[in-house]
Protein backbone atom coordinates (compact mmCIF):
# COMPACT_ATOMS: atom_id res chain seq x y z
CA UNK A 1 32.47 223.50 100.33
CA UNK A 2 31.08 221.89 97.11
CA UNK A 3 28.91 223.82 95.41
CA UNK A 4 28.29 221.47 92.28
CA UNK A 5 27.48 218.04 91.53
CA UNK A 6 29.93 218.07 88.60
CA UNK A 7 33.11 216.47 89.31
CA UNK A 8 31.80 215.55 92.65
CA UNK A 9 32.75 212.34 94.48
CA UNK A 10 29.66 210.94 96.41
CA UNK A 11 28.69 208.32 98.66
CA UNK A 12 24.59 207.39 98.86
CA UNK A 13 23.12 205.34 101.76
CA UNK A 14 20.18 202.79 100.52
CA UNK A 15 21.14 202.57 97.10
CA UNK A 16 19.08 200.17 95.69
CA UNK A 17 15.66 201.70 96.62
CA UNK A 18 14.31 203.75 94.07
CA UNK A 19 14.86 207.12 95.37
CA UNK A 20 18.22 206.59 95.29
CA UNK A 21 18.57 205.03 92.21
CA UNK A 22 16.66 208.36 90.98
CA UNK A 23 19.73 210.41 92.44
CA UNK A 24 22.26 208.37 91.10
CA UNK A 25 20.86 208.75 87.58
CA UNK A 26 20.73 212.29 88.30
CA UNK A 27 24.12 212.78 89.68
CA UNK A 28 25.38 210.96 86.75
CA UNK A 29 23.56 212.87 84.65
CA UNK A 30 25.32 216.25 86.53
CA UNK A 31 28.52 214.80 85.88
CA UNK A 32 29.46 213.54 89.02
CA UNK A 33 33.25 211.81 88.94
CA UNK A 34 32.68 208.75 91.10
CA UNK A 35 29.35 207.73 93.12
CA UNK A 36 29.80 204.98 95.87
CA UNK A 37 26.89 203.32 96.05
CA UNK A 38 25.95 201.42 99.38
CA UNK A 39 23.42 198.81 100.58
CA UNK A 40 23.53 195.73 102.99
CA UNK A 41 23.05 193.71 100.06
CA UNK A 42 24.88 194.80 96.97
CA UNK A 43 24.16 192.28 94.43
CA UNK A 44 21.41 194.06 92.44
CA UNK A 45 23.90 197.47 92.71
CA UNK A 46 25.99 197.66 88.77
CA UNK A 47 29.54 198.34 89.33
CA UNK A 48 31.45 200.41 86.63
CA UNK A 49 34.16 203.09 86.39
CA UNK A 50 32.23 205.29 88.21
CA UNK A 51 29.71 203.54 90.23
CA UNK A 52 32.05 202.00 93.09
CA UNK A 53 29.36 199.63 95.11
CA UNK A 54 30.40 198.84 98.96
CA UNK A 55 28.71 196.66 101.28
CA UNK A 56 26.99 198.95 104.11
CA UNK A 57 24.74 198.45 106.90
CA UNK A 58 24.20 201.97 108.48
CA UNK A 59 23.02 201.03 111.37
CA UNK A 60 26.61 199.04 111.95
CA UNK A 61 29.57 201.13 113.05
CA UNK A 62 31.80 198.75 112.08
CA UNK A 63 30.30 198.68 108.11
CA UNK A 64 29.99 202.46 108.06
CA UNK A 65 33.80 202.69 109.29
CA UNK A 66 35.17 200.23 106.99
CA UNK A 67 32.95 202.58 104.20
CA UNK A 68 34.65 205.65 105.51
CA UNK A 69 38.54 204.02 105.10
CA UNK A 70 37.56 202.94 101.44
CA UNK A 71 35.77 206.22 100.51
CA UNK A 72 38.50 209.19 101.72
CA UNK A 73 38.14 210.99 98.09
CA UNK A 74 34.16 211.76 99.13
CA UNK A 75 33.19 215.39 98.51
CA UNK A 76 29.18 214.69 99.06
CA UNK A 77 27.61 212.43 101.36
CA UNK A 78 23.64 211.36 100.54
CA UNK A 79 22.00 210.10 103.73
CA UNK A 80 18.96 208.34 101.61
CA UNK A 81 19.05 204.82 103.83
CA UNK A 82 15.74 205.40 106.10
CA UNK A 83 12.77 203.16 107.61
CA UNK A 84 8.65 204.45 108.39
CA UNK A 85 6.35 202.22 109.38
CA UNK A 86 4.14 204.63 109.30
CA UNK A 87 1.97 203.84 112.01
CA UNK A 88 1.43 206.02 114.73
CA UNK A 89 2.96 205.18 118.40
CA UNK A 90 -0.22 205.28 120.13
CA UNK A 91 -1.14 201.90 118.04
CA UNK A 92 2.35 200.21 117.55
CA UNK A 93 2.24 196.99 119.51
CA UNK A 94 5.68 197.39 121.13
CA UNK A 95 8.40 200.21 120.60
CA UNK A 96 10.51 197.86 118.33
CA UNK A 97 9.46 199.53 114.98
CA UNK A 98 10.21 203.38 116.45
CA UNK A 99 13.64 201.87 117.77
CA UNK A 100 14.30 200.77 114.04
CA UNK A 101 13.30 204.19 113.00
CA UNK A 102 15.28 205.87 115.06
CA UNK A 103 18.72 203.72 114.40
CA UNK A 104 17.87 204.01 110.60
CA UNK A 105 16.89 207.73 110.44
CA UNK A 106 18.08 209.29 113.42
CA UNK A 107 21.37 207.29 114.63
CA UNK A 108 22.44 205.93 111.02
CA UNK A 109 22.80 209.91 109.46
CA UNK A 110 24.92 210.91 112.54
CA UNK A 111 26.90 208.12 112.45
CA UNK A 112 27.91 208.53 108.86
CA UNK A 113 28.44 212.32 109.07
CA UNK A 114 30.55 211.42 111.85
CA UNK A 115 32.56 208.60 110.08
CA UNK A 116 32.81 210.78 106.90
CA UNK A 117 33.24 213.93 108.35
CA UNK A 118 37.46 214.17 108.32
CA UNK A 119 37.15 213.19 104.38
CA UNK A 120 34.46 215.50 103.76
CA UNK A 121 36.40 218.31 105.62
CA UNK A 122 39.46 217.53 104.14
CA UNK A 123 38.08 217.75 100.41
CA UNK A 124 35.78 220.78 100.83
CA UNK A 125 32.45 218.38 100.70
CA UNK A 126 29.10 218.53 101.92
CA UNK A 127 26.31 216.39 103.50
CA UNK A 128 22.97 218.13 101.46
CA UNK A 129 21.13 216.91 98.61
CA UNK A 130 21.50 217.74 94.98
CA UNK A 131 19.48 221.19 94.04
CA UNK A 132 20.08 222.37 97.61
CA UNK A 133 23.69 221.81 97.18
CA UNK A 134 24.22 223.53 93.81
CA UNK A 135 21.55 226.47 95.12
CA UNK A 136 23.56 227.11 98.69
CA UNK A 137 20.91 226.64 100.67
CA UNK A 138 21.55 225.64 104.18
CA UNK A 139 18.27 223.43 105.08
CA UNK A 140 16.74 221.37 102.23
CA UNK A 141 13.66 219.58 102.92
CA UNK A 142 13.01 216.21 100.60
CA UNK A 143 9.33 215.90 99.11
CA UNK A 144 6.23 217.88 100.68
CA UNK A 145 5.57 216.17 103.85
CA UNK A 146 9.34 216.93 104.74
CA UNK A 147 8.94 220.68 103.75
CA UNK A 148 4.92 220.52 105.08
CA UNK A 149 6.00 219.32 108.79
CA UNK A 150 8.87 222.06 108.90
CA UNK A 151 6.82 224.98 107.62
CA UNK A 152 4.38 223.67 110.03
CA UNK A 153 7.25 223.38 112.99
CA UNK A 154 7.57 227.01 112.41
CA UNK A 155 4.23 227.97 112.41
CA UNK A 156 2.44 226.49 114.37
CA UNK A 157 4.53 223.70 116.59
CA UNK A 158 1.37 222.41 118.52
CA UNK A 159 -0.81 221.36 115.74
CA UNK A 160 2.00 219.65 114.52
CA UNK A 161 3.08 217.71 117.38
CA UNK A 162 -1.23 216.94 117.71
CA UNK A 163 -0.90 215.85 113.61
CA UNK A 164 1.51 213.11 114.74
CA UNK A 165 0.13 212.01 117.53
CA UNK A 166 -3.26 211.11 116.30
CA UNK A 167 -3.47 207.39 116.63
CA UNK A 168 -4.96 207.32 112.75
C-alpha cells in the first residue's frame, strides 16, 4: 500500500473548492508525480504536467467510470466532493436535501472506491488522506467535528445521535 505522498499518483473529487485546492498544493508540495483533478465543471481547474483535470460528476456512474478508464496509474484516491446543508431533518421541508447528501457523501465515495478499486489494487494505492496516509493509520477523521462525532460515537452513542437530532 502507499505509504507516501511522494511519487504518488492521485485522483481528488471536488477539486475546485478550497479544501481541495489546499490538498493539491500540499500534495504538490510532498512531491506527488501526477494529481488528477476532478469537478463537474473544469474550467477554473489549471492543467499542467502534473495536474491532469477530468470532467467528473460523482454522483454519475457513467462520469466516475469514464474517470476510472483514464486514471489506471492512480495510487491514492481523495474522496473530498461532499454536500451539508446543514439543517437538521426535523426542519428540512422535504427529504430532497438529505437525498443529495447522501448521493454526494454516502453513494459518491463508494462508488469511486468501487470504480477505482482494480487500479488502486493493482498499483499498491490507498483511499486515506494525506498525514493519515504517510502515518499508517487506519481511520483518519478530517477537521474536529469529524474527529468530535467519532470520539463521541465511541463514548457515548446516545448523546450523539440526541446532538443530531435536535431540530436547532
Amino acid at each position: 500500500m502507499t505509504k507516501t505522498i511522494k511519487g504518488s499518483v492521485v485522483v481528488i473529487t471536488g477539486a475546485t473548492g478550497a479544501i481541495a485546492q489546499a490538498l493539491i498544493a500540499e500534495l504538490t508540495a510532498r512531491g506527488a508525480a501526477k494529481i488528477y483533478t476532478t469537478a463537474r465543471d473544469i474550467s477554473a481547474l489549471v492543467a499542467s504536467g502534473q495536474l491532469v483535470p477530468i470532467k467528473m460528476d460523482v454522483t454519475s456512474d457513467d462520469d466516475v467510470t469514464r474517470a476510472a478508464a483514464v486514471a489506471t496509474d492512480v495510487t491514492l484516491l481523495i474522496n473530498n466532493a461532499g454536500v451539508n446543508h446543514n439543517t437538521a431533518f426535523m426542519v428540512a421541508p422535504d427529504l430532497a436535501m438529505a437525498r443529495e447528501e447522501i448521493e454526494a457523501n454516502y453513494l459518491a465515495p463508494l462508488r469511486m472506491t468501487r470504480a477505482f478499486a482494480p487500479a488502486l489494487i493493482a498499483n499498491g494505492g490507498a483511499v486515506e488522506i494525506l498525514d493519515g496516509l504517510e502515518a499508517g493509520e487506519e481511520e483518519i477523521y478530517v477537521g474536529d467535528m469529524a474527529r468530535g462525532i467519532a470520539e463521541g460515537l465511541a463514548h457515548d452513542p446516545k448523546a450523539i445521535e440526541r446532538q443530531l437530532a435536535s431540530p436547532g
